[in-house]
Each structure stands twice: as C-alpha cells, then as structure tokens.
Protein backbone atom coordinates (compact mmCIF):
# COMPACT_ATOMS: atom_id res chain seq x y z
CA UNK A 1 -28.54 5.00 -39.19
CA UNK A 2 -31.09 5.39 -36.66
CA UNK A 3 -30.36 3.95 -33.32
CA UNK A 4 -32.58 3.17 -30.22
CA UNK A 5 -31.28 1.85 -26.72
CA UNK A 6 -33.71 -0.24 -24.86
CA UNK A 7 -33.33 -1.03 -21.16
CA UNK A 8 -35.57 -3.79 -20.53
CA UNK A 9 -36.44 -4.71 -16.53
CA UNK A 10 -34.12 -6.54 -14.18
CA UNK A 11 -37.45 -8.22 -13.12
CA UNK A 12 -38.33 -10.06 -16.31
CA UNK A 13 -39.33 -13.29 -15.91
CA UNK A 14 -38.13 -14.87 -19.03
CA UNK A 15 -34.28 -13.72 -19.36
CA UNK A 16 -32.05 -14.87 -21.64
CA UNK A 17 -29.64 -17.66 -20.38
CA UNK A 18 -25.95 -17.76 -21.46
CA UNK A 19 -24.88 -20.73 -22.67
CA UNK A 20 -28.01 -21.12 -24.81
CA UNK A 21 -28.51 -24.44 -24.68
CA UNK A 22 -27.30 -27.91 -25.79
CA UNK A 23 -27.25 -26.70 -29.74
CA UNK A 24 -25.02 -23.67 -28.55
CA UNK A 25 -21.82 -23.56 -30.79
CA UNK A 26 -19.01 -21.82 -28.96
CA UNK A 27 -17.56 -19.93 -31.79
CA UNK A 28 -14.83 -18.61 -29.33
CA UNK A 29 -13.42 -22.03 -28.29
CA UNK A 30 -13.87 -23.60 -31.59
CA UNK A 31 -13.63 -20.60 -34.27
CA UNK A 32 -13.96 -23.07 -37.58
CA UNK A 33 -17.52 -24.82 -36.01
CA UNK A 34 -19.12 -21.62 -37.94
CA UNK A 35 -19.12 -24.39 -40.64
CA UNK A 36 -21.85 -26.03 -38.80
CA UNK A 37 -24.19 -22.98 -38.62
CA UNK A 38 -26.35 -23.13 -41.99
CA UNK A 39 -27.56 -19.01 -42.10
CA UNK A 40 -23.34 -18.63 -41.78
CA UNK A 41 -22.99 -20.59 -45.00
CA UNK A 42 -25.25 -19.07 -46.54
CA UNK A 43 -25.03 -15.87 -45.49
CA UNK A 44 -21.22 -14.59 -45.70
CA UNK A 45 -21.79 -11.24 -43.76
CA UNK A 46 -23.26 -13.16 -40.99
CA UNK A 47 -20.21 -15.80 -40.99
CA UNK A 48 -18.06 -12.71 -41.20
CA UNK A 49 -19.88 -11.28 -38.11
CA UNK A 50 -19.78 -14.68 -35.99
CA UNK A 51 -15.87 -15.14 -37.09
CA UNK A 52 -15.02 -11.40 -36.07
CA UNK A 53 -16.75 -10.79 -33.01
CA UNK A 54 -16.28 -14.30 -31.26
CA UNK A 55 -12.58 -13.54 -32.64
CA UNK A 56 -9.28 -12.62 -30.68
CA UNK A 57 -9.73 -8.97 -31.12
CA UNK A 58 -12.99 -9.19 -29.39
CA UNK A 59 -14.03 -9.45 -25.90
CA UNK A 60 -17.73 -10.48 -26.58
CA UNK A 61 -19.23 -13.85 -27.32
CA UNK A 62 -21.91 -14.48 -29.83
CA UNK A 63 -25.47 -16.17 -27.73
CA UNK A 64 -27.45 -16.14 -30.80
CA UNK A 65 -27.74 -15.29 -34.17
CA UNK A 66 -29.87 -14.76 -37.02
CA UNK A 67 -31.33 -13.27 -40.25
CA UNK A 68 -34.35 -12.98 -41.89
CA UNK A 69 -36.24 -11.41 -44.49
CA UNK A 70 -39.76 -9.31 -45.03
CA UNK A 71 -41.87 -9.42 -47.42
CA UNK A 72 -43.21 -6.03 -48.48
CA UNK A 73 -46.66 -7.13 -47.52
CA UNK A 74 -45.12 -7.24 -43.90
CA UNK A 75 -43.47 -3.80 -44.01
CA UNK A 76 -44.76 -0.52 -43.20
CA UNK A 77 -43.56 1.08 -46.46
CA UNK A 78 -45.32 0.69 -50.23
CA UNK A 79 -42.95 -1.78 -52.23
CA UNK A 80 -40.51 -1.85 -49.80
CA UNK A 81 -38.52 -4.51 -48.44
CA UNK A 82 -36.82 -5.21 -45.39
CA UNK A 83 -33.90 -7.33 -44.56
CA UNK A 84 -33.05 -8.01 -40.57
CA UNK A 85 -30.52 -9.41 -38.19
CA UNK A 86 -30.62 -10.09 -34.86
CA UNK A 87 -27.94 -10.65 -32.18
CA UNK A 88 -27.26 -11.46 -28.80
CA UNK A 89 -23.89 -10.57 -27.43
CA UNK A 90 -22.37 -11.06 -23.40
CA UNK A 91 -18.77 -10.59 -22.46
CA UNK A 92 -16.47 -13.20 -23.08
CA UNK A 93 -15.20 -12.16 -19.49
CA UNK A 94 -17.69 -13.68 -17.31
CA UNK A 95 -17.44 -10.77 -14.33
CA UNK A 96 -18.73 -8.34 -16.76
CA UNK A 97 -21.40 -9.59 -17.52
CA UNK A 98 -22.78 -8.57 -14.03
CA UNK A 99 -21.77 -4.91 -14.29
CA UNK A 100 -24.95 -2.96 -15.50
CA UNK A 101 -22.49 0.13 -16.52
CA UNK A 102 -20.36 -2.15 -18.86
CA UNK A 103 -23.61 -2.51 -20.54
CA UNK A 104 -24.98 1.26 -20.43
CA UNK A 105 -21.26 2.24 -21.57
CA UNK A 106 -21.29 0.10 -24.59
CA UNK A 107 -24.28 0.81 -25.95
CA UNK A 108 -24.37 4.30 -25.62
CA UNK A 109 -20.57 3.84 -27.34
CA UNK A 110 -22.00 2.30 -30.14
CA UNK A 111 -25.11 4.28 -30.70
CA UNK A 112 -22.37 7.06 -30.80
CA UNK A 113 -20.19 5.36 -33.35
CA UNK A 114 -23.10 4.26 -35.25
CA UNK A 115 -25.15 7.70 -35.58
CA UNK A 116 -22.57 8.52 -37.41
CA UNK A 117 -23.59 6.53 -40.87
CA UNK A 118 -26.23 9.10 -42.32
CA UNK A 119 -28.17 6.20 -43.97
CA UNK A 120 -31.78 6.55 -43.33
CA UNK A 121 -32.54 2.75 -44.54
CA UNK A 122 -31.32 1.38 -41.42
CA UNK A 123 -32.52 1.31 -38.04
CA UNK A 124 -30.91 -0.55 -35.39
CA UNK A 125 -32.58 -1.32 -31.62
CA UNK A 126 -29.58 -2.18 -29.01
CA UNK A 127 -31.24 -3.91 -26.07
CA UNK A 128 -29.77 -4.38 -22.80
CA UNK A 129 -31.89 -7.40 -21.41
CA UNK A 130 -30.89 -9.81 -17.93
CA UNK A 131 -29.32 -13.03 -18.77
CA UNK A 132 -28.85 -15.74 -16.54
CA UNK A 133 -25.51 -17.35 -15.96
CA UNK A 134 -26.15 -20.68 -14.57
CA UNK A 135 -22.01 -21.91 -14.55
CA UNK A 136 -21.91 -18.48 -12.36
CA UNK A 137 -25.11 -19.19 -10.48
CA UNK A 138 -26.12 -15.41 -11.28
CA UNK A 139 -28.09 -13.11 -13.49
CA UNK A 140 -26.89 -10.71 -15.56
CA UNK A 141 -26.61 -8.84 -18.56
CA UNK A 142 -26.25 -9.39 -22.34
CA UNK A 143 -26.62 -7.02 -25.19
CA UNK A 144 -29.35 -7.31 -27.98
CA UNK A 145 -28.71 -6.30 -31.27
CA UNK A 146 -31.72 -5.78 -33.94
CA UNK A 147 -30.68 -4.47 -37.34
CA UNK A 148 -33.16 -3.68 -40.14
CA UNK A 149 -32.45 -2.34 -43.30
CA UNK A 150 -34.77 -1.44 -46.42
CA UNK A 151 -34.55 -1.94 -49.92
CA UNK A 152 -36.43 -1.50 -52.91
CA UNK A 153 -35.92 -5.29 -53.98
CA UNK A 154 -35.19 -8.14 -51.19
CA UNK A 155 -31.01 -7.95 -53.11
CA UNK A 156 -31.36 -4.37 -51.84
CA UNK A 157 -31.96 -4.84 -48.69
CA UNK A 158 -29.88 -8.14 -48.22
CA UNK A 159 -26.54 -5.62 -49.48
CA UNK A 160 -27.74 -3.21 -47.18
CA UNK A 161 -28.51 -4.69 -44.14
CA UNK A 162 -24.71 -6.57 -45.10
CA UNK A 163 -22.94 -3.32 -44.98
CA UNK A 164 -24.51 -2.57 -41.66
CA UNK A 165 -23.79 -5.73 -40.19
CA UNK A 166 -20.08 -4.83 -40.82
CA UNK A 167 -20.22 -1.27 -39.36
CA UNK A 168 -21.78 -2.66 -36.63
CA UNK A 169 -18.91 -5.14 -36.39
CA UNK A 170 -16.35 -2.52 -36.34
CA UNK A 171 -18.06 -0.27 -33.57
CA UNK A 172 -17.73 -3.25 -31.71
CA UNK A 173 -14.45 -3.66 -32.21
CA UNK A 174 -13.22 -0.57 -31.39
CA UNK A 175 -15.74 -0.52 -27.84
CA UNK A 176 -13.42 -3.97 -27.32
CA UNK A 177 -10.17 -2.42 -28.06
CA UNK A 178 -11.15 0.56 -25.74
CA UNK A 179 -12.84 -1.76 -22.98
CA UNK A 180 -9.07 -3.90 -23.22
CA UNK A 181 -7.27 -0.48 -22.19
CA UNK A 182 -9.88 0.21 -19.78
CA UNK A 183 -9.77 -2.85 -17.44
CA UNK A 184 -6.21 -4.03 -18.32
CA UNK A 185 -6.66 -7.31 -21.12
C-alpha cells in the first residue's frame, strides 16, 4: 500500500469544522443511527468502518464519510477502475484535538502499520488539515483519510478498496489502544 502524509497550513481559510453540521450523526453517542446513513447500508465495509472506529475501543470520532466510484474513463490507467473512500477523523477527546504532535504521531503510526500491506493497488493520502471546534471556541486538528484502490472491473475494486478499509480500521485501532496507554484512558 502506498502511503502519503499531507500537512496542510494552519492558515487555511476554509478548515474543517467539528461537529459538521445540523445533518451530523454522532455515531459515538448513538452507535445504531448508522441505520440512517444510506452509503452504510449499502455499503457494509463502510458501516463496519463507522461502527468500529466511533466504537468503545476507539478514541476517534467519525466527521465525515464517504465512497465513491471511477469510471475508467476518469482513471489514469487503460481499463482500469478505481474504487475510493474518504474520511475525516478528530479525537473523541476534545483536548487532543489541539495537540499538533497527536496528529504527526498518528499518522506517521499508521503510514508505518500500513506500508506494511505490499499491495500496489492501493494508495492511501492521510491528511492532517485545521478543524475548528466551535463548542471549544478553538481550532484544531482532524485527520483526513483518502483511500483508493484499483481493479480491473468496478467488483474489483469495490473488494479491494473493502479490504483496505478494514486494515485501515485495525491500524487505527491499535494507534487507539497505544494512545489509551499513553495518556492514561
């Protein structure tokens, strides 16, 4: 799996803001309102994603997510097709979520973790962006995830960019279990 960590500037104008908005479903507080979230329905590896990572085991909370697919007329390679998903993670502890190194340490955790898978079909882009924090009256940080896997049929790439999705999920999961021994949860 190729991996890429993006730091994008403290300065940007248009930062990400944490809650979302008013159609934000807080998959932490309420774990069964993934019902209400049609790409989860329809899309098990997502809903799988959304249930495990806003879960108990976790220390992160989902902002946003989503899938989508290419077309091969939109991909770079002859034929090929491309299958993506896209997350935005912050802590589910609010005071991290101002610590720049928290950030820095779990991406460069997970690129770790996830350089490990030698598939050359994926390529993932982990983005640490500012969020705002308006119920803190602060900006921050929050985590973006971008995922894209290739097939040679759209199945192919749905499986594979699946599979990813739950690698993905476990290198978080293990950064949240080491994070928990780290400051004490």
């Amino acid at each position: 799996m190729r991996i890429e960590i993006v730091e994008a500037a403290e300065a940007e104008k248009a930062a990400a803001v944490f809650p979302p908005g008013k159609n934000f479903v807080d998959l932490r507080g309420n774990p069964k309102a993934v019902e209400k979230i049609a790409a989860a329905r329809r899309y098990p590896p997502l809903r799988n994603f959304l249930t495990t990572v806003n879960g108990t085991e976790s220390i992160f909370t989902t902002a946003s997510a989503s899938t989508r697919s290419d077309l091969p007329a939109v991909v770079s390679g002859a034929g090929a097709h491309e299958f993506a998903f896209e997350a935005t993670l912050v802590f589910a502890e609010p005071s991290l979520n101002f610590e720049r190194r928290q950030f820095l340490e779990l991406s460069s955790g997970l690129k770790e973790l996830l350089e490990r898978d030698p598939a050359d079909t994926i390529r993932a882009v982990l983005r640490i962006a500012p969020c705002d924090f308006p119920a803190q009256a602060q900006r921050g940080f929050c985590l973006g995830i971008r995922l894209v896997a290739e097939g040679d049929s759209p199945e192919q790439a749905e499986l594979r960019c699946g599979l990813a999705m739950a690698r993905i999920q476990q290198a978080l999961l293990f950064r949240a279990r080491s994070l928990k021994q780290q400051i004490g949860a």
